[in-house]
C-alpha atoms as a PDB file:
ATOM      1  CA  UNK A   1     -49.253  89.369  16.888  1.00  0.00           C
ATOM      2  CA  UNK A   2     -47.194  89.899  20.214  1.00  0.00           C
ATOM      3  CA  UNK A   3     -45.773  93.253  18.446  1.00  0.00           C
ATOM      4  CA  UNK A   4     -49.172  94.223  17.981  1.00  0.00           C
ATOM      5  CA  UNK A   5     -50.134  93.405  21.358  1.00  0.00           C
ATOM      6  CA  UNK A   6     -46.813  95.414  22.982  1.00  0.00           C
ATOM      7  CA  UNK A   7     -47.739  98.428  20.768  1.00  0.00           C
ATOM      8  CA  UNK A   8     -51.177  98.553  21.568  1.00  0.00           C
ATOM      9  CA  UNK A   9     -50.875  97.504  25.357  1.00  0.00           C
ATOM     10  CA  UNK A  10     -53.626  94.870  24.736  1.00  0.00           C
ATOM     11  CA  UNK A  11     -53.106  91.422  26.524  1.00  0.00           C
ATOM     12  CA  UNK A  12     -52.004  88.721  23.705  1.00  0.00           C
ATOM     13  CA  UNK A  13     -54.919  86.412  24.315  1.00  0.00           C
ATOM     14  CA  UNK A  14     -57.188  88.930  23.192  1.00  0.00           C
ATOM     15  CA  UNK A  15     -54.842  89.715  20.116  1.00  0.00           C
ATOM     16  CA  UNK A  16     -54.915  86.542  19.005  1.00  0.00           C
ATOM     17  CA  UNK A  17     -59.190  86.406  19.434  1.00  0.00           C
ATOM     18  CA  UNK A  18     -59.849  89.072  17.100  1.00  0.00           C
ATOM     19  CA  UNK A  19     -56.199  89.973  15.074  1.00  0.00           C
ATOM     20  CA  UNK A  20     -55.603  93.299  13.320  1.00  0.00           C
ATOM     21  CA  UNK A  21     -53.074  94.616  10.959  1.00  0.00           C
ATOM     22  CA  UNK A  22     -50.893  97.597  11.501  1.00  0.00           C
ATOM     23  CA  UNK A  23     -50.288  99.494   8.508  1.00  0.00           C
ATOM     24  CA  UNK A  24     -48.338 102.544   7.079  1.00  0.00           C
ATOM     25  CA  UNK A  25     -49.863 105.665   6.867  1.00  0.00           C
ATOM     26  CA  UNK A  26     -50.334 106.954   3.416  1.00  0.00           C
ATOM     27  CA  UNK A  27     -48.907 109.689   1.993  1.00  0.00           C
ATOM     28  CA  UNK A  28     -51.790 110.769   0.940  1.00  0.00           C
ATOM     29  CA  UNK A  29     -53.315 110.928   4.351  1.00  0.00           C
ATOM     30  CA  UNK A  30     -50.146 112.950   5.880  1.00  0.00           C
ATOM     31  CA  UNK A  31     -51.561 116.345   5.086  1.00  0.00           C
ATOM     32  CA  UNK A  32     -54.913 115.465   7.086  1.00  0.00           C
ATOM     33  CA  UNK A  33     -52.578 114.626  10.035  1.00  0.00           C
ATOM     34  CA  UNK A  34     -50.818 117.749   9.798  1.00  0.00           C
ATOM     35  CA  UNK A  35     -53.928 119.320   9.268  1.00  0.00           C
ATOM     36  CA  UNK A  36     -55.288 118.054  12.481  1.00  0.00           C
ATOM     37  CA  UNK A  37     -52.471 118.608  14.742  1.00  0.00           C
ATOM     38  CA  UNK A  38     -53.107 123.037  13.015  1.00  0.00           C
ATOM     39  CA  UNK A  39     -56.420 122.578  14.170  1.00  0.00           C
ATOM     40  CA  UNK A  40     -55.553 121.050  17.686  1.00  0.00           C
ATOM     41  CA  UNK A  41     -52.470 123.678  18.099  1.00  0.00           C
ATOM     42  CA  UNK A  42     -55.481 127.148  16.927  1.00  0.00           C
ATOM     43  CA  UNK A  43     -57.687 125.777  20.209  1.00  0.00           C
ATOM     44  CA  UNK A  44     -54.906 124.984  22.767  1.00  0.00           C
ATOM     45  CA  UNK A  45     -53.372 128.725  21.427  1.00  0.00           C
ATOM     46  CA  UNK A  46     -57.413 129.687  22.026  1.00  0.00           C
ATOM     47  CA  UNK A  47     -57.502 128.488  25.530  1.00  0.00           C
ATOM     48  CA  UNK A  48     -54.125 130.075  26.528  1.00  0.00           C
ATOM     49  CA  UNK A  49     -55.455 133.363  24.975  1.00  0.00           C
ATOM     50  CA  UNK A  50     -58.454 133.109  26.954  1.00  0.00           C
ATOM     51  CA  UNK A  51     -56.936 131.878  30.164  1.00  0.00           C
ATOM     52  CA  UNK A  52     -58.534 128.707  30.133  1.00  0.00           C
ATOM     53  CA  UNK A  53     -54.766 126.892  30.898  1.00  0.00           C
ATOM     54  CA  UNK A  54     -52.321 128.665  32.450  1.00  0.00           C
ATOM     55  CA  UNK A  55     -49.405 127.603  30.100  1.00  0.00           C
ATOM     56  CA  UNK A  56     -48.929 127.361  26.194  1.00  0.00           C
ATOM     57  CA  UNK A  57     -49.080 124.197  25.176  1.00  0.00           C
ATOM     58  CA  UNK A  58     -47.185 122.053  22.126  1.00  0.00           C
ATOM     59  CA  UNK A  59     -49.435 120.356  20.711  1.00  0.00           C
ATOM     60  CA  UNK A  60     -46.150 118.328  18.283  1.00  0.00           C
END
């Protein structure tokens, strides 16, 4: 639980109230992330374009 608590910056005593389980992502659920980070990368490109930001932005 106190790995838990130092990777999600939550105190241990609340940890410990109501515990949850890190687990691996899924292969199957990798192309969704990568998917997602397209998607996020097209609008930031967008907002650039438009001159929304001043500077392109990384998204990775």
């Amino acid at each position: 639980m106190k790995n838990y608590a130092t990777a999600t910056n939550v105190d241990e005593g609340i940890v410990y109230k109501y515990p949850q389980e890190l687990l691996p992502v899924s292969q199957e659920a990798m192309p969704a992330v990568g998917y997602a980070y397209a998607l996020q990368q097209k609008v930031a490109d967008s907002f650039f374009k438009a001159g929304v930001i001043p500077v392109k932005v990384d998204i990775k």
